[in-house]
Each structure stands twice: as structure tokens, then as C-alpha cells.
Protein backbone atom coordinates (compact mmCIF):
# COMPACT_ATOMS: atom_id res chain seq x y z
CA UNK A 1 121.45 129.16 65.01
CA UNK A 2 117.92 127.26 66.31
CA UNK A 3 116.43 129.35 68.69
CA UNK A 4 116.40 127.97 72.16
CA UNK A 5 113.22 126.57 73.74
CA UNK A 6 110.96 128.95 75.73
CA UNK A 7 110.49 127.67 79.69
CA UNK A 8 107.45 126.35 78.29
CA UNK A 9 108.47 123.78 76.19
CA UNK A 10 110.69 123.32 78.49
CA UNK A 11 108.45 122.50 81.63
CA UNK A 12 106.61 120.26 79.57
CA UNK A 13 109.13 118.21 78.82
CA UNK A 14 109.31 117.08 82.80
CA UNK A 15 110.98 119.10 85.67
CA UNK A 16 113.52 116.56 85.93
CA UNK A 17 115.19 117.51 82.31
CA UNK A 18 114.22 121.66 83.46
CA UNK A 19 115.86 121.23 86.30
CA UNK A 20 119.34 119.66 84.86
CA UNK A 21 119.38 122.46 82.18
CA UNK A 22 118.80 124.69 85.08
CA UNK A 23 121.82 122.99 86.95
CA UNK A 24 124.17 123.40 83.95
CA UNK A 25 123.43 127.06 83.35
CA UNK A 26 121.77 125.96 79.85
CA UNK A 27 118.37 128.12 80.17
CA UNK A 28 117.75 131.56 80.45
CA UNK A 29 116.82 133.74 84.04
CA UNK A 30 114.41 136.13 82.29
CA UNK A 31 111.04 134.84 81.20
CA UNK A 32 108.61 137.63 81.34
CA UNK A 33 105.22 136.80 79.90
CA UNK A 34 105.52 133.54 79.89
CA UNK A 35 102.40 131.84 79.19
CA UNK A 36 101.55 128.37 81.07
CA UNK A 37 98.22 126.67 80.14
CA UNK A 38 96.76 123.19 82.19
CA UNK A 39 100.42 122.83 83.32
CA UNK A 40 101.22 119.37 85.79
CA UNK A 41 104.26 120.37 87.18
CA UNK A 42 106.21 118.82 90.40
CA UNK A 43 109.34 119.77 92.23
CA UNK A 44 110.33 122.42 89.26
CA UNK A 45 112.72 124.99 90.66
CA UNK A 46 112.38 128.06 89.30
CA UNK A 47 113.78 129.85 91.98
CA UNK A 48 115.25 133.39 91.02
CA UNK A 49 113.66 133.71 87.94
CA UNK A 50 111.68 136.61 86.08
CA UNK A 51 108.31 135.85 85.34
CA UNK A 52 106.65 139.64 85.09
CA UNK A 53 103.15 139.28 84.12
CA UNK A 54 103.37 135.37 83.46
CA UNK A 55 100.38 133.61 83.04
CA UNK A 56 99.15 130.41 84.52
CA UNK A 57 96.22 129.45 83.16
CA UNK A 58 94.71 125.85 84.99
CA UNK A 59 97.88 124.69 86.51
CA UNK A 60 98.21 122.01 88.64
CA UNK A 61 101.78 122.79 90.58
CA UNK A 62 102.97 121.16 93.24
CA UNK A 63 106.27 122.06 95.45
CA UNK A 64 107.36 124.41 92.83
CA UNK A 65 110.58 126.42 93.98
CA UNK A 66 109.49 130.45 93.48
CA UNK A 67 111.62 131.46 95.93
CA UNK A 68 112.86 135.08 95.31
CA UNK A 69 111.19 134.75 91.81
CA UNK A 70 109.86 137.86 90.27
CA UNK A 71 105.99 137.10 89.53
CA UNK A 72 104.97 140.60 89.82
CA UNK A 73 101.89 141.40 87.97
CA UNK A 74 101.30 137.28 87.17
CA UNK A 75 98.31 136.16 86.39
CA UNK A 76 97.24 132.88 88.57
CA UNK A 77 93.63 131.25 87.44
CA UNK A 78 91.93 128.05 88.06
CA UNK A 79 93.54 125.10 88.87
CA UNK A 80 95.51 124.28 92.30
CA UNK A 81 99.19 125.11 93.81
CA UNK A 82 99.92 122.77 96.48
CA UNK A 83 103.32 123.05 98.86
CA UNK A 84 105.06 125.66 96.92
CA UNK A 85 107.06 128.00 98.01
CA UNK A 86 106.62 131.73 97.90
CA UNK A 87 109.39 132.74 100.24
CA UNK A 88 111.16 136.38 98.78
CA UNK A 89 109.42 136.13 96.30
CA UNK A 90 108.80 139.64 94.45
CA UNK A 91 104.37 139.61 94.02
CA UNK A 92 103.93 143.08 93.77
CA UNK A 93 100.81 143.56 91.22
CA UNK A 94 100.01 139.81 91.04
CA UNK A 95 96.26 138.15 90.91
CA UNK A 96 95.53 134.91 92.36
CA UNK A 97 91.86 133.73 90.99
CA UNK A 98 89.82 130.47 91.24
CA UNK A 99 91.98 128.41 92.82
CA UNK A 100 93.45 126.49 95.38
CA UNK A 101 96.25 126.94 97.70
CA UNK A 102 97.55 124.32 100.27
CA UNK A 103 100.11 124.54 102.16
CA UNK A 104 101.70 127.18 100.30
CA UNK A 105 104.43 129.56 102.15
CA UNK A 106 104.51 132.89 101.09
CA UNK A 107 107.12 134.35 104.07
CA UNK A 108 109.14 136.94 103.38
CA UNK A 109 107.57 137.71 100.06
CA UNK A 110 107.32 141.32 98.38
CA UNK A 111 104.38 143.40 97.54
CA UNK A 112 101.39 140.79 98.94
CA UNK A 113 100.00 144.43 99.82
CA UNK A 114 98.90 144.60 96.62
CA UNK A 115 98.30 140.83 95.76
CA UNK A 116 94.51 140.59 94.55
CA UNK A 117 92.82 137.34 95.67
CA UNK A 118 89.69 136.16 94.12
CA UNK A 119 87.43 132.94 95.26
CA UNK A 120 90.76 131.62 96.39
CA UNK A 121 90.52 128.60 98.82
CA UNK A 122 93.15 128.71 101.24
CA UNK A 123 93.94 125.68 103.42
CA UNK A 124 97.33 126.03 105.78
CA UNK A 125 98.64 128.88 103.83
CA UNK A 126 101.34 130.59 105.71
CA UNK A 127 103.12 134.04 105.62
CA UNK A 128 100.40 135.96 104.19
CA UNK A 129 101.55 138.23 107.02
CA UNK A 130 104.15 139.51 105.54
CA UNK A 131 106.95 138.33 108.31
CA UNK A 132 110.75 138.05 107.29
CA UNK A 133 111.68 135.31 105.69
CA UNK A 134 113.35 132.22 107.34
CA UNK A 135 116.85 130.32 105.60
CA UNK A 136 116.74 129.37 102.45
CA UNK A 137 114.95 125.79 101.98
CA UNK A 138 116.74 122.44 100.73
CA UNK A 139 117.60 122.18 97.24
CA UNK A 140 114.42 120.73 95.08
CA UNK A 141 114.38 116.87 94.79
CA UNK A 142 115.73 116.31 91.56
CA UNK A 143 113.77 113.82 88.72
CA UNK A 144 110.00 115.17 89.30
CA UNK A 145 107.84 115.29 86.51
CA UNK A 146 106.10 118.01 84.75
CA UNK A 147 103.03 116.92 82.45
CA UNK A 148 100.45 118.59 80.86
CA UNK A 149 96.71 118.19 81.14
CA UNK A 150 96.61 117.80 77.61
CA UNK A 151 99.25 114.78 77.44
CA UNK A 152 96.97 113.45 80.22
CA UNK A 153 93.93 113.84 78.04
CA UNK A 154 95.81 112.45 75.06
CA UNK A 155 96.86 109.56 77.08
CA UNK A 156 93.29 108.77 78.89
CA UNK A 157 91.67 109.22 75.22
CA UNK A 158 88.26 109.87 73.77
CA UNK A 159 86.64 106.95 75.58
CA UNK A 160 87.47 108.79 78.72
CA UNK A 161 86.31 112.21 77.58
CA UNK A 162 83.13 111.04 75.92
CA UNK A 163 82.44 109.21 79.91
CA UNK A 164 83.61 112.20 81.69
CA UNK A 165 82.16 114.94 79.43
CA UNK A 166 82.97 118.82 80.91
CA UNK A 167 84.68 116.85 84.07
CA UNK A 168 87.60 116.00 81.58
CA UNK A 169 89.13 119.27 81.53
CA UNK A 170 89.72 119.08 84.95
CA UNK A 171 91.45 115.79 85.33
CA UNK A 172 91.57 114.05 88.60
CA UNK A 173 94.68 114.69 90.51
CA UNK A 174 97.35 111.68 91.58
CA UNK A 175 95.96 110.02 94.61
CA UNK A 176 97.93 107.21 95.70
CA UNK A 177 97.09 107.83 99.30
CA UNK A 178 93.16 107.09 98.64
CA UNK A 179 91.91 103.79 99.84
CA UNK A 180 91.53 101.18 97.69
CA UNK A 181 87.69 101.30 98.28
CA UNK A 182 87.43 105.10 97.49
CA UNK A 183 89.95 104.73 94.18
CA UNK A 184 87.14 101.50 93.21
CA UNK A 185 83.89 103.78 94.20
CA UNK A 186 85.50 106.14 91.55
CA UNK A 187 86.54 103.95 88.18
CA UNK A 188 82.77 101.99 89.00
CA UNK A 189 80.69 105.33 88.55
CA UNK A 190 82.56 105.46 85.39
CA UNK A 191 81.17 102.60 83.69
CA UNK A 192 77.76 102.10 82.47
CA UNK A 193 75.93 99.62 85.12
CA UNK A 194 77.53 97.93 87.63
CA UNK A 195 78.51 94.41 86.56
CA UNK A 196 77.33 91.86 88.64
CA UNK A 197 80.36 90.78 90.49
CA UNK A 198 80.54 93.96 92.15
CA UNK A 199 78.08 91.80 94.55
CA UNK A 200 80.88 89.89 95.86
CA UNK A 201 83.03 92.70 97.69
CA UNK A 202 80.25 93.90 99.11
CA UNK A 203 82.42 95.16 101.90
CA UNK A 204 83.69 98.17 99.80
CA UNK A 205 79.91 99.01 99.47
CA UNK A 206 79.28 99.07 95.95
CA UNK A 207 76.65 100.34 93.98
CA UNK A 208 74.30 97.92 93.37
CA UNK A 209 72.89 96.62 89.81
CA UNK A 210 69.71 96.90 89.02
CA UNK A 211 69.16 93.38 87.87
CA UNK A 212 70.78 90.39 88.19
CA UNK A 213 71.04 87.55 85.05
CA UNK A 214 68.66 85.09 86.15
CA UNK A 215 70.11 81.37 87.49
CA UNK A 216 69.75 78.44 89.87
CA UNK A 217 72.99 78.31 90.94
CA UNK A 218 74.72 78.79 93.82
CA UNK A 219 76.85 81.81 92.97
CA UNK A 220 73.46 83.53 90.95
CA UNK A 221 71.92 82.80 94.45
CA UNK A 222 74.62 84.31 96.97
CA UNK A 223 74.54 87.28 94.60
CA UNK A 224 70.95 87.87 94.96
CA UNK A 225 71.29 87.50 99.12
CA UNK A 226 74.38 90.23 98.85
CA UNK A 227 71.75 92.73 96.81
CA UNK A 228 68.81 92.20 99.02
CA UNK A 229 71.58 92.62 102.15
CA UNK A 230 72.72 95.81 100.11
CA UNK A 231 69.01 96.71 99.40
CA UNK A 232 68.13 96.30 103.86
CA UNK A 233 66.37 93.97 102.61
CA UNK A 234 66.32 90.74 104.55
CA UNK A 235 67.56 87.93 102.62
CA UNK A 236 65.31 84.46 102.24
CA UNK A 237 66.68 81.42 102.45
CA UNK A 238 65.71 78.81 99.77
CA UNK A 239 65.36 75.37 101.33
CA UNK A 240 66.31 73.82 97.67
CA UNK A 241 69.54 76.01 97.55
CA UNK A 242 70.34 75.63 101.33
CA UNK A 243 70.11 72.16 100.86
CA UNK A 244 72.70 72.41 97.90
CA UNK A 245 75.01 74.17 99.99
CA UNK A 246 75.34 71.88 102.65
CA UNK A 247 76.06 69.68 100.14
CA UNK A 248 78.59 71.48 98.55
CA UNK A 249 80.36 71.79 102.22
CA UNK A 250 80.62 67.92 103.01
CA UNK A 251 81.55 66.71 99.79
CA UNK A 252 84.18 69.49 99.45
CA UNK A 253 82.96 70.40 95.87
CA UNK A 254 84.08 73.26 93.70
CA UNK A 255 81.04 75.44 94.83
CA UNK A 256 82.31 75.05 98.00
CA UNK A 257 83.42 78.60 98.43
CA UNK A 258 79.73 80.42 97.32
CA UNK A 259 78.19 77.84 99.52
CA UNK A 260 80.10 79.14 102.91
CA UNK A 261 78.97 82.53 101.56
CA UNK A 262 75.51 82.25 100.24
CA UNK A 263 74.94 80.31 104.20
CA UNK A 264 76.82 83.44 105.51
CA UNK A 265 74.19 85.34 103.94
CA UNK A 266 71.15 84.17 104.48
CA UNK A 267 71.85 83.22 108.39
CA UNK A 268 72.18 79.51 108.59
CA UNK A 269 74.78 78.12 109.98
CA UNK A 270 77.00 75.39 108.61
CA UNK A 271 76.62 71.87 109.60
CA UNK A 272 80.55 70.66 107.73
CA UNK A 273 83.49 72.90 107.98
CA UNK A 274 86.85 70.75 107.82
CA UNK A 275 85.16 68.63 104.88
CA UNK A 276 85.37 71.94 102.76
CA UNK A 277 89.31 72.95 103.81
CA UNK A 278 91.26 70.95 100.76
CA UNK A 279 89.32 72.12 98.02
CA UNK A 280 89.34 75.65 99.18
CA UNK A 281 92.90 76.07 100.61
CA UNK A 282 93.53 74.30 97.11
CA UNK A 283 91.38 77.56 95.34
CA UNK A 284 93.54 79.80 97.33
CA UNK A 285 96.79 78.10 96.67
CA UNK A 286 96.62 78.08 93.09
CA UNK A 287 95.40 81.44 92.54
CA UNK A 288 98.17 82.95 94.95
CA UNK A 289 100.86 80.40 93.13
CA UNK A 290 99.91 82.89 89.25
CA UNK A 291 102.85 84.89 88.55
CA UNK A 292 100.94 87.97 88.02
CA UNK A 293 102.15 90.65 90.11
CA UNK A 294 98.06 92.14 90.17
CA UNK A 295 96.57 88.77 89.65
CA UNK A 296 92.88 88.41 91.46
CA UNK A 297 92.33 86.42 94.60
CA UNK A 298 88.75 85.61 94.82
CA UNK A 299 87.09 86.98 97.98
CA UNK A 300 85.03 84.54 98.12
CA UNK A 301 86.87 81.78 98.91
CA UNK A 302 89.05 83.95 101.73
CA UNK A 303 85.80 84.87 102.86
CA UNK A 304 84.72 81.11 103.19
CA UNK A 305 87.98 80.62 105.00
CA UNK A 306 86.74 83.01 107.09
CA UNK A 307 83.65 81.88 107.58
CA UNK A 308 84.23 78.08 108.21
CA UNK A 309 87.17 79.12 110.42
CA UNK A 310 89.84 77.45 108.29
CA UNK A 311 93.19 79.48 109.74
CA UNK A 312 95.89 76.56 109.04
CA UNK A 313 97.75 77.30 105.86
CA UNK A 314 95.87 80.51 105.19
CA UNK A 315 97.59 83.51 107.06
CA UNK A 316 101.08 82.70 105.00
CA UNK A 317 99.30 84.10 101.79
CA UNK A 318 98.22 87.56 103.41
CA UNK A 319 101.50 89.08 102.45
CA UNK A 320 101.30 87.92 99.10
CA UNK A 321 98.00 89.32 99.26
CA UNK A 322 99.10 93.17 100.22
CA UNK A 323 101.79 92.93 97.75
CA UNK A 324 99.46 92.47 94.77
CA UNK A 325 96.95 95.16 96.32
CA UNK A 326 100.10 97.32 96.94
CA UNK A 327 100.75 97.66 92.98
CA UNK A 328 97.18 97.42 91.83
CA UNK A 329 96.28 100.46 93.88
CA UNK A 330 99.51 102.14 92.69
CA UNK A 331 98.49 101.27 89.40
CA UNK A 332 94.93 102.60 89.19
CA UNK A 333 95.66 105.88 90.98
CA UNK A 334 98.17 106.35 88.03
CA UNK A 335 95.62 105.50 85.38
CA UNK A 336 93.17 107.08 86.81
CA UNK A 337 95.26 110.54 86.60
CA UNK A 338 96.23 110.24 82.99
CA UNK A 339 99.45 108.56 83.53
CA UNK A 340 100.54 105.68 81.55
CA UNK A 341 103.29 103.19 81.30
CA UNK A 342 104.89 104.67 78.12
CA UNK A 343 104.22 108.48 79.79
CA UNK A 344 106.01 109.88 82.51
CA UNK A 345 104.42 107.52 85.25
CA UNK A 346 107.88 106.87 86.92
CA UNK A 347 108.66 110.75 87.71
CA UNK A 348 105.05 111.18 88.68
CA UNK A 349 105.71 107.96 91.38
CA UNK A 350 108.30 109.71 92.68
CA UNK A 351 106.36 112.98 93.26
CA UNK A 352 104.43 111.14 96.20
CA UNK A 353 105.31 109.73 99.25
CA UNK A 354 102.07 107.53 99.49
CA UNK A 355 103.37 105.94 95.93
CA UNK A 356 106.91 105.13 96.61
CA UNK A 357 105.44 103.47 99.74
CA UNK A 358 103.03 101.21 97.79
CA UNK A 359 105.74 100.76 95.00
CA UNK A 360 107.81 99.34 98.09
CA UNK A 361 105.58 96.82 98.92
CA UNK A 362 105.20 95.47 95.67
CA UNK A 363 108.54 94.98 94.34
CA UNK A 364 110.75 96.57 97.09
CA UNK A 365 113.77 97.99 94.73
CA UNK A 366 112.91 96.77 91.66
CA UNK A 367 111.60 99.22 89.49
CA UNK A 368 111.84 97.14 86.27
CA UNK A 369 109.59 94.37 87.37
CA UNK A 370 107.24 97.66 88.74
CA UNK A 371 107.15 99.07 84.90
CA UNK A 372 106.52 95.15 83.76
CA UNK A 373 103.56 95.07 86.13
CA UNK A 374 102.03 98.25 84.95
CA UNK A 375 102.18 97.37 81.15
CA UNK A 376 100.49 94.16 81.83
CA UNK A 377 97.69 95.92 84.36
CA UNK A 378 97.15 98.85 81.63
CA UNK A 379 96.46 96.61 78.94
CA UNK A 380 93.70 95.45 80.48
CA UNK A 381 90.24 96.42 79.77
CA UNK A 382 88.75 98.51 82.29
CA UNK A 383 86.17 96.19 84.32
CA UNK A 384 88.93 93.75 84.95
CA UNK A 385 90.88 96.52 86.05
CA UNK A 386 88.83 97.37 88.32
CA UNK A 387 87.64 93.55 89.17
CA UNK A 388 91.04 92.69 90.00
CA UNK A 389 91.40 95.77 92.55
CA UNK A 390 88.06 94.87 94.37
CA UNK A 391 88.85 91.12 94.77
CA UNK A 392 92.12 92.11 96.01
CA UNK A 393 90.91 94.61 98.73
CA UNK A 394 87.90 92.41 99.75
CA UNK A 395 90.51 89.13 100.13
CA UNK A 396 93.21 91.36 102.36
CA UNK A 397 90.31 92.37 104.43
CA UNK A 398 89.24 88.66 104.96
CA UNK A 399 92.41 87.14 105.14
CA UNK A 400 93.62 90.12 107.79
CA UNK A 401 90.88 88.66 109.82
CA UNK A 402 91.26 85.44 109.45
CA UNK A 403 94.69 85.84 111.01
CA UNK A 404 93.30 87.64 114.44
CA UNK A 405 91.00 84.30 114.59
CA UNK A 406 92.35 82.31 118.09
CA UNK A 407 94.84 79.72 117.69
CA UNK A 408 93.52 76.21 117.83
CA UNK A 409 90.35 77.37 115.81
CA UNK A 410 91.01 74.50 113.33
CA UNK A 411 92.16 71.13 114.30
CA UNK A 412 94.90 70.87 111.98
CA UNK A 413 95.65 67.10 112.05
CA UNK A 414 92.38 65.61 111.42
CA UNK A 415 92.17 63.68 107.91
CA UNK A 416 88.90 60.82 108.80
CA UNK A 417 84.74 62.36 109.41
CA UNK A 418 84.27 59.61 112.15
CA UNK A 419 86.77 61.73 114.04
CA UNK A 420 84.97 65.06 114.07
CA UNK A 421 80.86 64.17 113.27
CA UNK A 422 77.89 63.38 115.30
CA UNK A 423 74.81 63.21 113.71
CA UNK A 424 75.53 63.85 110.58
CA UNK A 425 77.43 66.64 111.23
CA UNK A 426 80.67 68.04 112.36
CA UNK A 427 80.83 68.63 115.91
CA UNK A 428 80.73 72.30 116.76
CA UNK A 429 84.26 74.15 118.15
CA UNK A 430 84.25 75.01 121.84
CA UNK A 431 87.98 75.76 123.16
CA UNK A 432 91.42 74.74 122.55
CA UNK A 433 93.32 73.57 125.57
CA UNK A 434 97.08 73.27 126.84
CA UNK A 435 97.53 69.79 128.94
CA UNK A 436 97.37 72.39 132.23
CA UNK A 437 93.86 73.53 131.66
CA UNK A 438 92.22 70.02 131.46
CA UNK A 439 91.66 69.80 135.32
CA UNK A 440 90.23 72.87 135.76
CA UNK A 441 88.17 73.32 132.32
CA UNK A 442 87.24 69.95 131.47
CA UNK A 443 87.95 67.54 134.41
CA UNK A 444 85.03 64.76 133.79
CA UNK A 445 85.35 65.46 130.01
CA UNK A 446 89.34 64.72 130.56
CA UNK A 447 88.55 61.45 132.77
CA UNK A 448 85.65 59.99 130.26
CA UNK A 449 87.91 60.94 127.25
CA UNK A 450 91.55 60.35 128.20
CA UNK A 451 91.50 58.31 131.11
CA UNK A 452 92.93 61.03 133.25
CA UNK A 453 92.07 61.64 136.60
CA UNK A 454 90.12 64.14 137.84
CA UNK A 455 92.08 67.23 138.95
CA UNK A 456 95.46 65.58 137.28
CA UNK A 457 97.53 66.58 134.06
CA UNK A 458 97.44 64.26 131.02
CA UNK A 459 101.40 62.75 131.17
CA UNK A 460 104.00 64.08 128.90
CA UNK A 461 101.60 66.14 127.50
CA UNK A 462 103.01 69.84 127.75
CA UNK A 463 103.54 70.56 124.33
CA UNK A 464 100.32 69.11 123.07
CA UNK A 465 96.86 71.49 122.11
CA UNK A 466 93.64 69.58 123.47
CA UNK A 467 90.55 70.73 120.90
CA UNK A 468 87.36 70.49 123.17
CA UNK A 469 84.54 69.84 119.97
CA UNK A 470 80.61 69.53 120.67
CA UNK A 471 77.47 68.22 119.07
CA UNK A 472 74.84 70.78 118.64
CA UNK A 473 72.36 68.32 118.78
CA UNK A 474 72.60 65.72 121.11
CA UNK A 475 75.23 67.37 123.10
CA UNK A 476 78.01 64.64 123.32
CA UNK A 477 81.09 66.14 123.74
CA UNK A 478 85.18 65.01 122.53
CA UNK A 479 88.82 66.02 123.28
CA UNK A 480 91.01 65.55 120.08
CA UNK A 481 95.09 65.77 121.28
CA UNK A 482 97.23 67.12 118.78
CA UNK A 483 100.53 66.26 119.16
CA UNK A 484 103.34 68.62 117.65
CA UNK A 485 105.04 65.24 116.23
């Protein structure tokens, strides 16, 4: 007869598959000695158990059921416990050294007179007091996984070892709740330099490279403004490339996009704004349009958007937006901790509530196109990885406040230049107007424009938005109607 599998095995197979055996009566109650060694472990009930003098050597455990478990004399060292429960517990004897306990409950529990603690960091531990214990808790959530550090190694590989030297026997935890700039800060001290597109998020504050490829263009010279910005340095404009970049703005070129940005940059403002809106609501369109559920948006042209103002036909995308960010956080959190699409990533989703949140807004219910996702994300090489994750935060951020941007901020109808320039340049946005403000705002401006008397409405105007445009240099002023027809 094979001889049955010790609780070790066991646990490392995943709690969910422990904890039907356990169900089912199919594993034994007494375990003493037990040894545990780098043990990830969620939701594992082991409730009732005997564990004399087990040892857990590095463990990471989290919500682990030892309620009225028998861990006298065990052996606790390194590693972290996190929201398990102690309650009844029998810990008569037991040492708890060089690690770290949150939000663990030890109420009700037996012998913690003669507990030893040793450089133990305690945050919101309760019942150390030795009170009575309260009702029994719920039942463990069922289909947690249990996985060991060294699967996670295995899975993360030598590449990942040889990076993180000593650091890789302590593998980062699962942190799905991080930001998306923290989880980027992290993966980009990783790699060997910075790559120089790192220059165009710089609102996740990157680390900067040390030298830049050298190039005339456009994008080589917004990149340079964004380091010297990065540097407090004060960026220079370049009459040549300033020049350029105007240029690229009223002829609505493909450099469009780094020439709102490198302008941003380097404090001059625009002279053309709605000459620029096809080519980059185009850019946007066609990225957003991918089916890729982590596929890049560039932040540069949402930031141009931004910057020129360009609201119509842009918010609608922000959702889209999230979604992607949603699973390409998800994603590198996962990777980041060891797990992998072919190991034990769905039980370890399930073990946070910060990760079923962000698997929600990705693909709501549908866990299949989730896995999908991840194979095609983890296959990946690492930079783009990462890429893909900056240039989604940095385009949410934009496009987030390109939606607070007052309505009215683009005249949406206007197709001809001779409607909108002065001087060789478009005519600089002052207000948007409802038919009631005109005699109060812009009485002469309504008279000389639309033939309205002073201190009257226009006619049948109600449901029409009056955009009040200026021109910076000789001042001559226009009211544009848009009609909703």
C-alpha cells in the first residue's frame, strides 16, 4: 500500500486541493514535527491539528486557520504570517523568531506564557493578552493557493536570481494593491540602465538615463527637455526645433504629438491647436481600436490632447484605457511575485481582494479571456513589459484630466482655418457661452458679430454653445455658434 503524503507535500500542492482532502476526511489530524521550509501558503485550514514541535522555516502564510491547533513547542523563523488566526490554539513551549506578524489574532490561545518572541515585528496583533476566546470564525474560503518559494524561484528563473542576487531568497510578496507607479519604480531598478523612453512618463518619476542616443528630431529633442526637467534643470528652447514644431502643429503631421510635448516642455506656447486634432485623435483611435487586452497607448499623444485642449472624441477611450491598466497591473504584480500563467496564478488572484478588483475591471467575469491576456503579457520580454505598464498609467492620468477640462474647450464643428486664424495663427480660447450669457458677457461682441442687440438674446438660440475665440496679437475678437443640428 503507497504511503500517504505527509502535510507537506500536501500544502505544496495548493491549499485549495489540502483543504478538499481535509473536507473529505482523506488526511491525517496528527502531524508532529512537521517540517515547512519557504512555504507560500493562503487560506489553508489547519484548524485542530497536531503540529508539536513543527517547524516553519521562511514561510510566507497568510489567513491560515490554527485555530485550536496544537503548535506547542513549534519552531516559527523568518519570513511573515499575515491575518492568521491563533484563536485556542495550544502554544505552550513555542518560539516565534525573525519575523513578521500582522494582524494576527492569538485570543483565547494556550500557554503564550511561555511563548518566546525574538526580533518579532508586530503590527495590529491582537490577544496577546491572553483573554477568552470569541465564536468560532467563518469557515476558510475554499480554492487559495499554497506555493513554495522555490516553485517561485523556479518559475522567475536564473535571469532573475543572477539580477536579484541574496534578495532572491526572499521573494517579493503579491502586491496587487501597489500603484502602478510604485510596481514600475520596482521592475525599472531591475534592469540595467534605464531605456530612454522612460523619458516620456515622466509623471511616474523615473530614473533618469544617463545619456541619451544623439538626434535632431523632434522626439530625441522632447526627450532631452523631459531629462533636463527631471535633472531641475531648465530646459532651452531651440529656435530650429521650435520652429519644426509649429510646423508639425498646422500641418497636422505625424510628429504632431512630440511637437505639443516638446512646446509643453520647453514653455512656448502653441500658435495651431485644432489643425493638429485629426491626426492625433486618429493616433489615439487606432491604438485603442488593437485587440490586445494590455496593448500600449502612447502618452504622448493623450498628453498632446491634453495639452492642445482637444476633449471631443477623447474622454470615450478613458475606460478602455483603465481596463488595459487594470490587467497590466494585475499582471506585473503576479510576475513580479513568481507567479506565472502555467503556475498557480489563478488561486493566488483569488487570495487578494485588490486582485479580484483589478481582474474585474479588465474582463468583468471572464476568467478565460483573463488567463489569454496573461500568456500573451508574460511572453513578453521584460522592457516591453514594463513599457506597456508606464504608457498605460501615464495615458489614464492624461486622459482622466482631459475629461475634468470645461465643456466647450474645443469647438467641435469647425472643419476650414479661415474660421478660427488671425495672423497666422489660431485664435486663442476665451469662454464658451449659452445664448443667455451673450448680453451680459459679450454685448458689443454679440451686436458686431451676430447682429444682436445690445442687452437682447440671439433668437431661437437656446440650445446653441457660443465659443468666444481671440487673437493674441492684434486682439480682434469672434463668436463661433454651434448649433446641436
Amino acid at each position: 500500500m503507497p504511503k500517504a503524503p505527509s502535510i507537506e507535500k500536501l500544502l505544496q500542492n495548493g491549499s485549495a486541493e489540502w483543504n478538499k482532502l481535509r473536507k473529505a476526511g482523506q488526511v491525517a489530524t496528527d502531524h508532529t514535527g512537521a517540517t515547512f521550509t519557504q512555504l507560500f501558503s493562503a487560506n489553508a485550514d489547519l484548524s485542530g491539528l497536531g503540529l508539536v514541535g513543527s517547524e516553519w522555516e521562511r514561510c510566507d502564510l497568510s489567513k491560515i486557520n490554527f485555530r485550536d491547533t496544537d503548535l506547542s513547542n513549534a519552531y516559527f523563523h523568518g519570513g511573515r504570517l499575515q491575518d492568521c488566526d491563533f484563536r485556542g490554539a495550544n502554544l505552550e513551549g513555542a518560539t516565534f523568531e525573525k519575523l513578521k506578524l500582522l494582524r494576527c489574532d492569538f485570543t483565547g490561545a494556550k500557554g503564550l506564557d511561555d511563548v518566546e518572541m525574538e526580533d518579532v515585528d508586530m503590527d495590529r496583533v491582537v490577544g496577546l493578552d491572553g483573554e477568552e476566546a470569541p465564536p468560532p470564525p467563518p469557515p476558510p474560503a475554499q480554492g487559495i493557493t499554497a506555493f513554495t518559494r522555490e516553485q517561485r524561484e523556479k518559475a522567475l528563473g536564473a535571469a532573475a536570481t543572477a539580477v536579484l542576487g541574496p534578495a532572491a531568497e526572499e521573494l517579493p510578496p503579491f502586491k496587487p494593491q501597489d500603484p502602478p507607479g510604485a510596481l514600475f519604480f520596482r521592475v525599472l531598478k531591475r534592469l540595467a540602465a534605464p531605456p530612454p523612453w522612460v523619458l516620456d512618463v515622466p509623471g511616474l518619476r523615473p530614473l533618469v538615463p544617463q545619456r541619451l542616443p544623439p538626434g535632431s528630431s523632434l522626439e530625441a529633442m522632447y526627450r532631452e527637455a523631459v531629462k533636463s526637467r527631471l535633472e531641475n534643470k531648465k530646459p532651452s528652447a531651440d529656435p530650429g526645433a521650435v520652429e519644426r514644431a509649429q510646423k508639425a502643429l498646422r500641418m497636422g503631421s505625424k510628429d504632431a504629438a512630440v511637437a505639443a510635448m516638446y512646446l509643453r516642455e520647453v514653455g512656448v506656447l502653441p500658435q495651431f491647436r485644432f489643425s493638429a486634432a485629426k491626426v492625433l485623435k486618429d493616433a489615439l483611435r487606432a491604438e485603442v481600436e488593437v485587440d490586445d487586452l494590455t496593448g500600449a497607448i502612447d502618452p504622448r499623444v493623450t498628453g498632446a490632447l491634453l495639452e492642445l485642449r482637444l476633449t471631443h472624441e477623447v474622454v470615450e477611450h478613458l475606460q478602455e484605457a483603465r481596463r488595459r491598466l487594470s490587467a497590466t497591473q494585475l499582471y506585473t504584480a503576479l510576475l513580479e511575485a513568481g507567479f506565472t500563467p502555467e503556475n498557480n496564478w489563478d488561486e493566488a488572484l483569488e487570495s487578494a481582494e485588490a486582485a479580484m478588483e483589478l481582474a474585474q475591471l479588465a474582463t468583468g467575469e471572464d476568467r478565460n479571456a483573463l488567463f489569454e491576456g496573461f500568456q500573451v503579457f508574460a511572453a513578453l520580454p521584460d522592457e516591453a513589459r514594463l513599457r506597456r505598464l508606464a504608457y498605460l498609467a501615464e495615458t489614464v492620468t492624461n486622459l482622466e484630466l482631459v475629461s475634468r477640462l470645461p465643456e466647450g474647450m474645443e469647438p467641435q464643428w469647425l472643419t476650414g482655418p479661415e474660421t478660427r486664424e488671425c495672423h497666422d495663427r489660431e485664435m486663442t480660447y476665451v469662454q464658451a457661452l449659452k445664448a443667455e450669457d451673450i448680453p451680459a458677457k459679450v454685448p458689443a461682441l454679440g451686436k458686431a458679430e451676430l447682429g444682436v442687440p445690445e442687452g437682447e438674446v440671439p433668437e431661437e438660440s437656446e440650445d446653441d454653445l457660443f465659443v468666444h475665440l481671440r487673437c493674441d496679437v492684434c486682439g480682434k475678437e469672434k463668436l463661433i455658434v454651434q448649433s446641436p443640428e
